[in-house]
N, C-alpha and C. Protein backbone atom coordinates (compact mmCIF):
# COMPACT_ATOMS: atom_id res chain seq x y z
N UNK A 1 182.42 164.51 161.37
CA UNK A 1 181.92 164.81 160.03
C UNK A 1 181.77 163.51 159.24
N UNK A 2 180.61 163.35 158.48
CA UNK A 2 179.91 162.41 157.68
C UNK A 2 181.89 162.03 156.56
N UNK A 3 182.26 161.00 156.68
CA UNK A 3 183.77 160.55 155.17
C UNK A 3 183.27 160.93 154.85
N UNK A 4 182.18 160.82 153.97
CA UNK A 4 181.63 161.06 152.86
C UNK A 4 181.68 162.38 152.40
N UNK A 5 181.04 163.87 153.13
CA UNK A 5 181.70 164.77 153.10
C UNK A 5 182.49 165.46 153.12
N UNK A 6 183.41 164.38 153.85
CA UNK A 6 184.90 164.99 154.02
C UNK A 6 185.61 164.89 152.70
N UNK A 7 185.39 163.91 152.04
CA UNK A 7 185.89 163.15 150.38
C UNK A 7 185.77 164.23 149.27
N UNK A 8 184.02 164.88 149.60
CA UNK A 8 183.31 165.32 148.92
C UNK A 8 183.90 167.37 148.59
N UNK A 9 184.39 167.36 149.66
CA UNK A 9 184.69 168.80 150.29
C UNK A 9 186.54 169.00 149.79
N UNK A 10 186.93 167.70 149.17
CA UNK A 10 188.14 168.00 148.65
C UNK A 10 188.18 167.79 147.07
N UNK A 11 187.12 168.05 146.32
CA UNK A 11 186.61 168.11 145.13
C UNK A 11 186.46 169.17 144.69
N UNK A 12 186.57 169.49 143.17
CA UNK A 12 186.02 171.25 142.28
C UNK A 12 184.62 170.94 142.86
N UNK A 13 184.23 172.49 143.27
CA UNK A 13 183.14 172.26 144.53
C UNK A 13 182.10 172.86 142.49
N UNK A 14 181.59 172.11 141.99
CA UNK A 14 181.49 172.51 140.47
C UNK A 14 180.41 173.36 141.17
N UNK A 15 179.28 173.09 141.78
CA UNK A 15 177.66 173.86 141.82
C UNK A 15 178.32 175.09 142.05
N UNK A 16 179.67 176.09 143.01
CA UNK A 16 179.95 176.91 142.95
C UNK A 16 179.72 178.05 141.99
N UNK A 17 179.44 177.55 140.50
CA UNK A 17 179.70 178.00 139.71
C UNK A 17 178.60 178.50 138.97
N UNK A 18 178.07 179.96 139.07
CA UNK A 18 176.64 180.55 139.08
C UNK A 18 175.52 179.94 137.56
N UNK A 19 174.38 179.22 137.63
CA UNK A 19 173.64 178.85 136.45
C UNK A 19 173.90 179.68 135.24
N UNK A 20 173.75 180.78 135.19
CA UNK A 20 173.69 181.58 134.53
C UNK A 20 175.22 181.78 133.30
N UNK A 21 175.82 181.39 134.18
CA UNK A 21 177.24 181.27 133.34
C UNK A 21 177.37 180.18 132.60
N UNK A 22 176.98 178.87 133.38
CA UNK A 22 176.94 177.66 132.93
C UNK A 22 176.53 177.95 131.51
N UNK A 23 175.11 178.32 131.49
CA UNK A 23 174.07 178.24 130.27
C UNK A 23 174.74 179.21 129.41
N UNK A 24 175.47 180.23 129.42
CA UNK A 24 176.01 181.33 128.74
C UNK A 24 177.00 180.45 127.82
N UNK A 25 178.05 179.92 128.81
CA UNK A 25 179.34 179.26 128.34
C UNK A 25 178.46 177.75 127.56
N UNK A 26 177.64 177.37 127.48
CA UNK A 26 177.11 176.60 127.18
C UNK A 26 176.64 176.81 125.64
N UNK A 27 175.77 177.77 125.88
CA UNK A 27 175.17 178.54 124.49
C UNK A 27 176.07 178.77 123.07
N UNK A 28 177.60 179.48 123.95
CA UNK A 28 178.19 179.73 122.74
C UNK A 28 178.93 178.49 122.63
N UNK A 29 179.80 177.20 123.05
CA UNK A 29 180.25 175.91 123.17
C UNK A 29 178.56 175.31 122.09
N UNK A 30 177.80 175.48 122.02
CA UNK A 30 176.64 174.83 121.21
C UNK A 30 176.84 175.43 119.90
N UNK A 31 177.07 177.16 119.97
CA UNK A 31 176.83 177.53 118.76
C UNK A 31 178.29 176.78 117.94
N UNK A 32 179.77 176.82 118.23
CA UNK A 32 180.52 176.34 117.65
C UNK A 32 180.43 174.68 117.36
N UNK A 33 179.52 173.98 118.24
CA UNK A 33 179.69 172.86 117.59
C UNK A 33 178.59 172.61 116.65
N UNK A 34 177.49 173.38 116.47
CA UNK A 34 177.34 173.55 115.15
C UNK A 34 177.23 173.79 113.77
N UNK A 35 178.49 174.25 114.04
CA UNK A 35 179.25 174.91 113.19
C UNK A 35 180.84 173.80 113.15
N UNK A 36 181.33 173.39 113.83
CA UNK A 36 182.30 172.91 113.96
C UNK A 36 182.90 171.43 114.02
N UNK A 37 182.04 170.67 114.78
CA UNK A 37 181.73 169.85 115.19
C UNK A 37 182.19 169.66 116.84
N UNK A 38 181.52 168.83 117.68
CA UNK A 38 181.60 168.80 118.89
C UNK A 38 183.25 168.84 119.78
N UNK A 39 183.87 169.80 120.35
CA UNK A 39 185.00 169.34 120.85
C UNK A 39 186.23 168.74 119.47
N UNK A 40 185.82 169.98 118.80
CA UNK A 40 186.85 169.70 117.58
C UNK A 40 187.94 170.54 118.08
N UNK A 41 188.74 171.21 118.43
CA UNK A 41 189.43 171.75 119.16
C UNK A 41 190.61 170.88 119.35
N UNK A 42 190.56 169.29 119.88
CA UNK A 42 191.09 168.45 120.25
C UNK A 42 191.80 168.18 119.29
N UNK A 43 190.90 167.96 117.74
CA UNK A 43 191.06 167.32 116.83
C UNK A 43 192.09 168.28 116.17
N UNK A 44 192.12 169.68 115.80
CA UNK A 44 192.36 170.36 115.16
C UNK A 44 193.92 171.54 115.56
N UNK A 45 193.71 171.20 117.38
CA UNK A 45 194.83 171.82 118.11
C UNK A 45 193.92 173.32 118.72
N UNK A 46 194.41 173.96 119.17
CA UNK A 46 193.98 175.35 120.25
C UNK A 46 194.87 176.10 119.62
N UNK A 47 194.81 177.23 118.59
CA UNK A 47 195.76 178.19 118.82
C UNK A 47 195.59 179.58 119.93
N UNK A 48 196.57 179.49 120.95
CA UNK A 48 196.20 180.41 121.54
C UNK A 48 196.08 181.57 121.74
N UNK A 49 196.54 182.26 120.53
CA UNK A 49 196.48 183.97 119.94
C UNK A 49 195.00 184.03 119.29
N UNK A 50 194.11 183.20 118.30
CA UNK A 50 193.05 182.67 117.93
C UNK A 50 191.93 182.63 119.19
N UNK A 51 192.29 181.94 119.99
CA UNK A 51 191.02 182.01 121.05
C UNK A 51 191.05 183.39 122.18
N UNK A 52 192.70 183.54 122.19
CA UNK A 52 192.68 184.85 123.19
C UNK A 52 191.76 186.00 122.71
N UNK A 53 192.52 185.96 120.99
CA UNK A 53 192.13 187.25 120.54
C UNK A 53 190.07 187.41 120.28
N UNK A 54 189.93 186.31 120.00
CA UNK A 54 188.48 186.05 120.17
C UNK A 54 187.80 186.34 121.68
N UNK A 55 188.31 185.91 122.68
CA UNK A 55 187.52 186.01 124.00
C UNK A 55 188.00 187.51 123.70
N UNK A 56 189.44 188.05 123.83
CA UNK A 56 188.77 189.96 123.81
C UNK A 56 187.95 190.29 123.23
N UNK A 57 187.94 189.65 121.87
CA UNK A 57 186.86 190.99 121.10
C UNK A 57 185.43 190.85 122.11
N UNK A 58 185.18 189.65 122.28
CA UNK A 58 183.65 189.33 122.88
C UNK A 58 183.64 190.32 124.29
N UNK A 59 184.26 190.03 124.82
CA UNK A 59 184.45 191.34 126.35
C UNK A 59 184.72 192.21 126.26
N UNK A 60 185.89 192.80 124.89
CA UNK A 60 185.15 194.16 124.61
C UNK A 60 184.19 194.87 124.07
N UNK A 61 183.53 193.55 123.11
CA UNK A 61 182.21 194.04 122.51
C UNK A 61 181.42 194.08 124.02
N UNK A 62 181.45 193.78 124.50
CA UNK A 62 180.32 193.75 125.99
C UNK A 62 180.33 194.80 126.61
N UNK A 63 181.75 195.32 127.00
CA UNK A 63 182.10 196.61 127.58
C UNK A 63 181.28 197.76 126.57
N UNK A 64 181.62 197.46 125.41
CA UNK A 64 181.31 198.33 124.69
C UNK A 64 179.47 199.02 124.43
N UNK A 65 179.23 198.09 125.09
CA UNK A 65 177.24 198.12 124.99
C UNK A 65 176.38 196.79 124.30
N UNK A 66 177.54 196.07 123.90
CA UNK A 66 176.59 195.15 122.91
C UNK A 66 176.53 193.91 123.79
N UNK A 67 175.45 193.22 124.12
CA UNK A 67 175.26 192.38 125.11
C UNK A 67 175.28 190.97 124.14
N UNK A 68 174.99 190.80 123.08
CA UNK A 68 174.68 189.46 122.75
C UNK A 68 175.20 189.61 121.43
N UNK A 69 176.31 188.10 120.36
CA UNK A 69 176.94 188.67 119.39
C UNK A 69 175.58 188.97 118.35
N UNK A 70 175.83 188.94 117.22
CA UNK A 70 175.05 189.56 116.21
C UNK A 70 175.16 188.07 115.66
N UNK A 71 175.99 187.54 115.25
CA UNK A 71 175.69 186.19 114.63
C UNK A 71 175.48 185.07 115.20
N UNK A 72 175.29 185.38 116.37
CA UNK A 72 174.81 183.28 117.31
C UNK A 72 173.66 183.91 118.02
N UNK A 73 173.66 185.18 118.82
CA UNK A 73 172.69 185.32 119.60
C UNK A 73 172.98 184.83 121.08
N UNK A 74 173.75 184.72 120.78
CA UNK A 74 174.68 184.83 121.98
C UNK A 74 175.01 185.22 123.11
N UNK A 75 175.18 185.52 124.18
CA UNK A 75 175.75 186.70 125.36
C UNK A 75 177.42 186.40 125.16
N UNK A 76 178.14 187.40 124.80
CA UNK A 76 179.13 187.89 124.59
C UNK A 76 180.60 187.24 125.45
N UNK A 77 179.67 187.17 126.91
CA UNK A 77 180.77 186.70 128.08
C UNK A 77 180.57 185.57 128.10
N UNK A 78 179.58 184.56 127.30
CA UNK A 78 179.34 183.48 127.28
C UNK A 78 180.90 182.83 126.27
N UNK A 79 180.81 183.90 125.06
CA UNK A 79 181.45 183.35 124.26
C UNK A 79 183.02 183.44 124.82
N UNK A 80 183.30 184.59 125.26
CA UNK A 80 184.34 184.28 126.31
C UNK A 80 184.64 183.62 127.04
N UNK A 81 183.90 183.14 127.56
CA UNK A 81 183.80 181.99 128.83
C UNK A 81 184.52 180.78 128.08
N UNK A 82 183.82 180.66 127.09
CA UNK A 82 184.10 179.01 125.95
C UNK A 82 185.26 179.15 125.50
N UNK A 83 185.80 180.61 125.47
CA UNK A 83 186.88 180.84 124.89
C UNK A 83 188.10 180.11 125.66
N UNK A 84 187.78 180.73 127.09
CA UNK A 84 189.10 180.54 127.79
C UNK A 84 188.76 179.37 128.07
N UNK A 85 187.43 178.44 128.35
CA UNK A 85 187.61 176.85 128.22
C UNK A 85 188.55 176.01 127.55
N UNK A 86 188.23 176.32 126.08
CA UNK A 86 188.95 175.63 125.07
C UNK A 86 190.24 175.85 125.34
N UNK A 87 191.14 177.30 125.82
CA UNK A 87 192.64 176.95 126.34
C UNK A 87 192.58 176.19 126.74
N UNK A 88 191.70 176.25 127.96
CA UNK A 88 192.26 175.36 129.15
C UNK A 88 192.31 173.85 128.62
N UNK A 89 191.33 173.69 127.91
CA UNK A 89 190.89 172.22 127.42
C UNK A 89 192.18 171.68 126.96
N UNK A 90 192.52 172.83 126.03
CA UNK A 90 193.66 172.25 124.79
C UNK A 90 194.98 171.86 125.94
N UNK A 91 195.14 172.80 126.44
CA UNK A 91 196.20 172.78 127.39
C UNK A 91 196.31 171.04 128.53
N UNK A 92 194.91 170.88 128.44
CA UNK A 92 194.86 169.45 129.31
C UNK A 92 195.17 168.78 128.64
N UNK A 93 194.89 168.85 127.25
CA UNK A 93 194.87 167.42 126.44
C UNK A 93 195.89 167.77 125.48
N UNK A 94 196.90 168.47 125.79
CA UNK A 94 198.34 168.79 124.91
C UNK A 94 198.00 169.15 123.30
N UNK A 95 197.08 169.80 123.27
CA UNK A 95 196.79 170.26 121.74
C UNK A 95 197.17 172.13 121.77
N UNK A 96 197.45 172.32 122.54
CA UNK A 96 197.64 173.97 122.63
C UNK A 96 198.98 174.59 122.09
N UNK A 97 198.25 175.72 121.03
CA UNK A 97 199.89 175.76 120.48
C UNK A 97 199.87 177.57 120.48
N UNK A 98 201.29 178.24 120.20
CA UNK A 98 200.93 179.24 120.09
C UNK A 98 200.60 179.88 119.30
């Protein structure tokens, strides 16, 4: 086998990760930083009852029939998606609180 692949194959395999989500989790990560400013999160700390309770409402608004929010235009699981990013984010960069 090519090192190079071998190197390559012990990496977050990222393309795994379907377009469609990308652009979703993308969409709503855009709508907050215009509103917010970019990766303010860092700046400001993660509370994590705040983002939890936010990614539910968005997945249960989804469950519920509503596909996209009413105020960004959004897809719903997108905004979820960003949601549980920003834990994770905060959590990397020690800003996560409860």
């Amino acid at each position: 086998m090519n090192p190079k692949v071998a190197e390559g194959d012990k990496k977050p395999q990222l393309q795994l990760i379907p377009l469609v989500a990308l652009e979703a989790a993308s969409g709503a990560l855009s709508d907050g930083c215009r509103k917010y400013g970019p990766a303010n999160w860092r700046e400001t700390g993660v509370s994590q009852g705040v983002y939890v309770g936010a990614a539910l409402r968005h997945i249960l608004a989804y469950y519920d029939g509503e596909t996209y929010a009413r105020d960004s235009g959004v897809h719903h699981l997108g905004h979820a998606m960003a949601c549980l990013a920003i834990i994770l984010d905060g959590e990397k960069h020690g800003v996560i609180e409860p």
